[in-house]
Protein backbone atom coordinates (compact mmCIF):
# COMPACT_ATOMS: atom_id res chain seq x y z
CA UNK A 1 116.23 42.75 150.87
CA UNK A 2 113.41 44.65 152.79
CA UNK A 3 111.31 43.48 155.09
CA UNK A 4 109.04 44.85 158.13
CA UNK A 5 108.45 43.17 161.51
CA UNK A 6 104.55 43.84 162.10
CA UNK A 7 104.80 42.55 165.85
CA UNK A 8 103.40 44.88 168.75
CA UNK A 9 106.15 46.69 170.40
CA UNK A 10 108.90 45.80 167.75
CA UNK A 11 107.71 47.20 164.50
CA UNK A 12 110.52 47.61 162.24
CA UNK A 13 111.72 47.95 158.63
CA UNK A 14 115.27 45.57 158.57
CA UNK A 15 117.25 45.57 155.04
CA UNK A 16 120.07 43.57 155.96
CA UNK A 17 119.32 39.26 155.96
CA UNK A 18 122.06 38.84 158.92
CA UNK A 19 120.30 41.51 160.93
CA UNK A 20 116.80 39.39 160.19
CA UNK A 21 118.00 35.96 161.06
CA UNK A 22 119.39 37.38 164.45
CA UNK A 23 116.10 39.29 165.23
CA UNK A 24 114.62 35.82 164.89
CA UNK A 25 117.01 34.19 167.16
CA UNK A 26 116.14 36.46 170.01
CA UNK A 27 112.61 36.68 169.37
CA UNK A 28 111.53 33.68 166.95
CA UNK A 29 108.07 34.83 167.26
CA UNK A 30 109.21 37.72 165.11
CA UNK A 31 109.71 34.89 162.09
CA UNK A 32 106.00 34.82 161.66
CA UNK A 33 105.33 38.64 161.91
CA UNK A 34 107.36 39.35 159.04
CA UNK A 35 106.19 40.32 155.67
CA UNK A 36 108.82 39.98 153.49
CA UNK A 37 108.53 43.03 150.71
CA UNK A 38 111.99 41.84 148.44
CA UNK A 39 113.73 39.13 149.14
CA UNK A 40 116.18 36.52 147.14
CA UNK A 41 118.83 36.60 150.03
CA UNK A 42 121.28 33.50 150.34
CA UNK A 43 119.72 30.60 152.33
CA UNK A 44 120.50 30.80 156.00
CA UNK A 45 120.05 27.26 157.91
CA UNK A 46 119.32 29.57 160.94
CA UNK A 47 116.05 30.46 160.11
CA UNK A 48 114.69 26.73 159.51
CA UNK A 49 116.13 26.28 162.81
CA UNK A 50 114.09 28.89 164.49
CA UNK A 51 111.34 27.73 162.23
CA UNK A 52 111.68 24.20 164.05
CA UNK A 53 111.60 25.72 167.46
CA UNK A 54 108.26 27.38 166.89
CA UNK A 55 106.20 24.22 165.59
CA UNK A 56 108.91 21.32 165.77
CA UNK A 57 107.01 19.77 162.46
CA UNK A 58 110.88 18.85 160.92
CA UNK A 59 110.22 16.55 157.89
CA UNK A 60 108.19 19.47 156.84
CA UNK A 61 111.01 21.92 157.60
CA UNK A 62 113.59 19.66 155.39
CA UNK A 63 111.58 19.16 152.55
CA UNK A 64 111.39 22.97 152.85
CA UNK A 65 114.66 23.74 152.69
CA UNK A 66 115.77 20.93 150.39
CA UNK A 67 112.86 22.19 147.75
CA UNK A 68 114.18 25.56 148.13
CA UNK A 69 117.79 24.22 147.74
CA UNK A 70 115.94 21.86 144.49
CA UNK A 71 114.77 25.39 142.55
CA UNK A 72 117.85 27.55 143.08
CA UNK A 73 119.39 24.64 141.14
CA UNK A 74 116.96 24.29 139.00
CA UNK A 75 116.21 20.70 140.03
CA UNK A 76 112.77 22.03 140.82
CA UNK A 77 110.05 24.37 139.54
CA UNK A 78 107.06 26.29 140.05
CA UNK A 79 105.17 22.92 139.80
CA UNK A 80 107.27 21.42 142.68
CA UNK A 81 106.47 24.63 144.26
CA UNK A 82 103.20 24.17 144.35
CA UNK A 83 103.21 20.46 145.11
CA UNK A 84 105.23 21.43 148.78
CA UNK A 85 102.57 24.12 149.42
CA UNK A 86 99.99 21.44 149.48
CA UNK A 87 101.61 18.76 151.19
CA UNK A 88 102.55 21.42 153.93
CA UNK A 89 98.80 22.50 154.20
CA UNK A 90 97.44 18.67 154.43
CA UNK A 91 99.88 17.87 156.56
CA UNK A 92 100.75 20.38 159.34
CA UNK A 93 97.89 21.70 161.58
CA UNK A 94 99.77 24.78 162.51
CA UNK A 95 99.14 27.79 160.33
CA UNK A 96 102.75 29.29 161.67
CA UNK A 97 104.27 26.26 159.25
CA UNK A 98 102.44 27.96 156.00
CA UNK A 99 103.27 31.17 156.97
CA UNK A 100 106.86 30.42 157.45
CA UNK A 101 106.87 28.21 154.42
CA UNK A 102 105.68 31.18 152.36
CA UNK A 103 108.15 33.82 154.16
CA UNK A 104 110.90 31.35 153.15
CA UNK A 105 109.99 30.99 149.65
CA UNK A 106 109.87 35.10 149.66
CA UNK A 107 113.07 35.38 151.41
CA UNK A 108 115.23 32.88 149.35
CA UNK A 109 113.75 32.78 146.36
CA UNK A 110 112.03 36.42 146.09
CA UNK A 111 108.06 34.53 145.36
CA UNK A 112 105.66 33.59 147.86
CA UNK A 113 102.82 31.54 148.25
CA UNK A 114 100.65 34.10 145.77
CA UNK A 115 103.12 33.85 143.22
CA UNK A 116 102.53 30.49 142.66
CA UNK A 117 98.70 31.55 141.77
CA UNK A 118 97.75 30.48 145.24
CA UNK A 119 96.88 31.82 148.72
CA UNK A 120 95.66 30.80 152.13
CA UNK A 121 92.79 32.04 153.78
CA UNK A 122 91.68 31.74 157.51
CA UNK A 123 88.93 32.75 159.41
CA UNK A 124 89.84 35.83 161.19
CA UNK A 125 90.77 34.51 165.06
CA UNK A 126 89.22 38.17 166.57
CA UNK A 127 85.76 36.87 164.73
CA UNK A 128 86.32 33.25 166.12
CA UNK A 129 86.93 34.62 170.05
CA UNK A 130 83.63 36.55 169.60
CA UNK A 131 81.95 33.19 168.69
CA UNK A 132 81.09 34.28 164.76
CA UNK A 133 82.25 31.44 162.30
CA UNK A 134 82.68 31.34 158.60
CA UNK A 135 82.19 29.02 155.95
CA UNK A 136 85.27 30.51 153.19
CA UNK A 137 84.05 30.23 149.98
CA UNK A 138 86.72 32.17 147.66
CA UNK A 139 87.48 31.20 144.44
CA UNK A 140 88.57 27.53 143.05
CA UNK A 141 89.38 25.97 146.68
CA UNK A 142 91.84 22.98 146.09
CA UNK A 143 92.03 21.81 150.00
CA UNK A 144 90.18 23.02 152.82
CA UNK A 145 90.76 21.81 156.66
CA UNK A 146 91.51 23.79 160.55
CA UNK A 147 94.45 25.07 161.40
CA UNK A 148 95.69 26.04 164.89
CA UNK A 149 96.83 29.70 166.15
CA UNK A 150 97.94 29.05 169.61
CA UNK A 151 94.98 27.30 171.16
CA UNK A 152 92.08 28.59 168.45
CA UNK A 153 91.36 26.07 165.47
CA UNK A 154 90.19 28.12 162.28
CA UNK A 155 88.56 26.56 159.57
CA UNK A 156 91.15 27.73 156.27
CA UNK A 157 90.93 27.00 152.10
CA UNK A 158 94.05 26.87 149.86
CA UNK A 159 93.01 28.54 146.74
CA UNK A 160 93.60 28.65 143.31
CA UNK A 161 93.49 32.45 142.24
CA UNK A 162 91.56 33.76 139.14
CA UNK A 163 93.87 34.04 135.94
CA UNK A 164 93.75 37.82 134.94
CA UNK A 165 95.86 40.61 134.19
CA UNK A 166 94.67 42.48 137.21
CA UNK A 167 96.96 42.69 139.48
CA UNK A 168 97.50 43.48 143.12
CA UNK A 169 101.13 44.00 145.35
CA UNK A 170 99.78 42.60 148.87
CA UNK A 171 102.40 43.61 151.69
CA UNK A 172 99.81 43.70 154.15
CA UNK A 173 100.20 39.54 154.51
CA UNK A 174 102.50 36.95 153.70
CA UNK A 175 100.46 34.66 151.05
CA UNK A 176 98.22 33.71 153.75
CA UNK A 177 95.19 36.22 154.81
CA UNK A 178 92.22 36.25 157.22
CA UNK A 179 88.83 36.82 155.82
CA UNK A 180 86.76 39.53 156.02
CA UNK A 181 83.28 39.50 158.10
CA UNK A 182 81.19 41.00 160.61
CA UNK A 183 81.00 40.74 164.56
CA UNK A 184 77.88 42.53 165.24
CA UNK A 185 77.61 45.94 163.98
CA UNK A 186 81.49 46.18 163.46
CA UNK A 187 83.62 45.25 160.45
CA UNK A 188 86.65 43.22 161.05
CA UNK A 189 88.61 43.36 157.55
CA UNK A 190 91.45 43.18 155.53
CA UNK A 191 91.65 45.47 152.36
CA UNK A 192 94.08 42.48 150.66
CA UNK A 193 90.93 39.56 150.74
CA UNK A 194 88.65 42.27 149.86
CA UNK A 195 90.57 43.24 146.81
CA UNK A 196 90.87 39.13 146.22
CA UNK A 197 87.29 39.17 146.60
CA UNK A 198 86.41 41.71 143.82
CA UNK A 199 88.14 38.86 141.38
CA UNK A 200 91.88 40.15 141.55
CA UNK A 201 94.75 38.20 141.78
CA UNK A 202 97.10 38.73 144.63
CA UNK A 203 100.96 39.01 144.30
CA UNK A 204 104.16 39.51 145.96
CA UNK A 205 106.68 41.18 143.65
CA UNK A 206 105.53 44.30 141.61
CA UNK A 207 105.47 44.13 137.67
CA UNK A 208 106.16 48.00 137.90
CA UNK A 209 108.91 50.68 139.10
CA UNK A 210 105.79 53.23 139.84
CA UNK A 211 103.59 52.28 142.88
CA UNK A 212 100.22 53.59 144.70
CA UNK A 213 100.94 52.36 148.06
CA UNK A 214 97.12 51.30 149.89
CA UNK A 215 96.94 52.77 153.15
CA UNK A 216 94.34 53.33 156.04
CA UNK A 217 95.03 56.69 156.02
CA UNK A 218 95.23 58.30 152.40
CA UNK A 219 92.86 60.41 151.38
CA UNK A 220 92.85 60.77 147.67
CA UNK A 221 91.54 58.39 145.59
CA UNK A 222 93.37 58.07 142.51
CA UNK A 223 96.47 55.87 141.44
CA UNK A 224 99.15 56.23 139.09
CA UNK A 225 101.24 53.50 139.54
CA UNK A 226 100.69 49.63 140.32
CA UNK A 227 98.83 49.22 143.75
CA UNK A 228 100.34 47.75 146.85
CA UNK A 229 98.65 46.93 149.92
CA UNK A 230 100.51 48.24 153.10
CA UNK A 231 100.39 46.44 156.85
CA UNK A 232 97.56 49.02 158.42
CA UNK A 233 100.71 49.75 161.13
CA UNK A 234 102.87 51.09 158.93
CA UNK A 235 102.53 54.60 159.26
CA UNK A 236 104.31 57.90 160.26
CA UNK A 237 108.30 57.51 160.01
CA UNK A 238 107.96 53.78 159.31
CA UNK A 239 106.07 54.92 156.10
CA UNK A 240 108.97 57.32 155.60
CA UNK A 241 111.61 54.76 155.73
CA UNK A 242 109.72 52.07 153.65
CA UNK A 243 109.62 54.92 150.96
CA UNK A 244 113.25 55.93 151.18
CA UNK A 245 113.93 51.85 150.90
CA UNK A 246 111.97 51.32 147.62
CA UNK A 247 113.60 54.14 145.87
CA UNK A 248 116.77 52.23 146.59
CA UNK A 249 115.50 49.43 145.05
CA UNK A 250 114.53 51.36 142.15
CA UNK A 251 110.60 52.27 142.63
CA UNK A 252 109.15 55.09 142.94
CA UNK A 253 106.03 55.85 145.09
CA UNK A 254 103.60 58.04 142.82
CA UNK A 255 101.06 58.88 145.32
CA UNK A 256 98.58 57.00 148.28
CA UNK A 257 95.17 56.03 147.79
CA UNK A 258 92.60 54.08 150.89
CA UNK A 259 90.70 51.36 149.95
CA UNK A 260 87.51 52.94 148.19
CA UNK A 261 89.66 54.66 145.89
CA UNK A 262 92.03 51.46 145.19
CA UNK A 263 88.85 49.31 144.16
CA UNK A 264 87.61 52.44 141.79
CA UNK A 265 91.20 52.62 140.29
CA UNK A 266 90.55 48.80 139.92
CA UNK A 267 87.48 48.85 138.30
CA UNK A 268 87.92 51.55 135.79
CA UNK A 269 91.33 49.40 134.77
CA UNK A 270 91.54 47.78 131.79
């Protein structure tokens, strides 16, 4: 398992599942600032109840945890899958529920909510506070309605990503990204929706041993390895660790590239 806590103050890279669920006992705010890198631990009742204490929406919850229960038996499929994703989204007016629904999936059955061919995308809430709305319009939108972030409602689309071959590792979010715009003259973005944007499909678990990790900070602009998308605070001896973790996993980090030189790598791809 690897994971990283993006929360202010508590950043942190945590390989062990037991230590996980307890960080989320203590903090359960730190179940929804998680992006889950690997996952396919054993299920762990804990976290459903921490989910519960952050939203209380339980019928949700169960039919979470007995779908996940479903597909590790093979009761269920992708199909199912899909069909909880969208009842959770109509349903629940809390966008913690589909991020925890999609960290679950990751956690205990190593796919997410991109996976599945889908994602969720809200308007970003920093846009929103400065009074700047968006209408999302991003590829083959199956449901749209608001969601609420503590006491913000966002307008956000569950989409249906394009079918290609080009293919993106997004560890920046959990299957559910804030898009892109403008507040004035400033740019508030994430490289992951812009990358979705360009017509590439989004997913959680890499195809390849050989990675270009995505970073705010790289300066060369070639790749030689499949890309990944990095939170935009992981850096210094976080970065080391997260390296040193993947090679125990069995990949191997080839080299860093920022954005501009990801979407060239893209674009010259076959």
């Amino acid at each position: 398992m690897l994971a990283y806590i993006d929360y202010p103050g508590s950043r942190e890279i945590v390989t062990n599942p037991l230590e996980l669920i307890n960080r989320y006992r203590s903090f359960p705010g730190a179940l929804v600032s998680t992006i889950v890198m690997i996952g396919g631990v054993d299920v762990n009742e804990d976290y459903f109840k921490v989910w519960a204490s952050l939203t209380g929406n339980r019928q949700l919850i169960e039919d979470t945890y007995s779908e996940i229960w479903s597909y590790i038996k093979g009761v269920a499929n992708d199909k199912d899958l899909i069909s909880l994703v969208m009842r959770i989204y109509e349903k629940s007016g809390e966008l913690i529920d589909l991020v925890a629904l999609s960290n679950a999936l990751k956690l205990f059955l190593g796919l997410n909510i991109y996976d599945l061919g889908l994602t969720v995308i809200y308007e970003n809430p920093l846009m929103v506070l400065n009074g700047v709305r968006m209408e999302l319009r991003t590829g083959r939108a199956l449901l749209t309605r608001r969601h609420r972030v503590e006491d913000i409602e966002l307008n956000t689309v569950l989409v249906l990503q394009p079918e290609t071959n080009r293919q993106v590792v997004d560890w920046g979010n959990p299957g559910v990204l804030p898009a892109s715009g403008t507040i004035g003259d400033e740019t508030v973005s994430d490289p992951a929706f812009t990358i979705l944007t360009s017509g590439i499909k989004l997913i959680s678990k890499p195809t390849s041993t050989k990675l270009t990790l995505l970073t705010q900070s790289a300066q060369t602009g070639g790749c030689d390895g499949q890309l990944v998308v990095l939170p935009l605070t992981l850096t210094g001896g976080l970065m080391s660790k997260l390296q040193g973790e993947l090679m125990n996993h069995g990949l191997t980090v080839t080299m860093q590239v920022n954005l501009t030189g990801a979407l060239e790598c893209l674009t010259n791809s076959p």
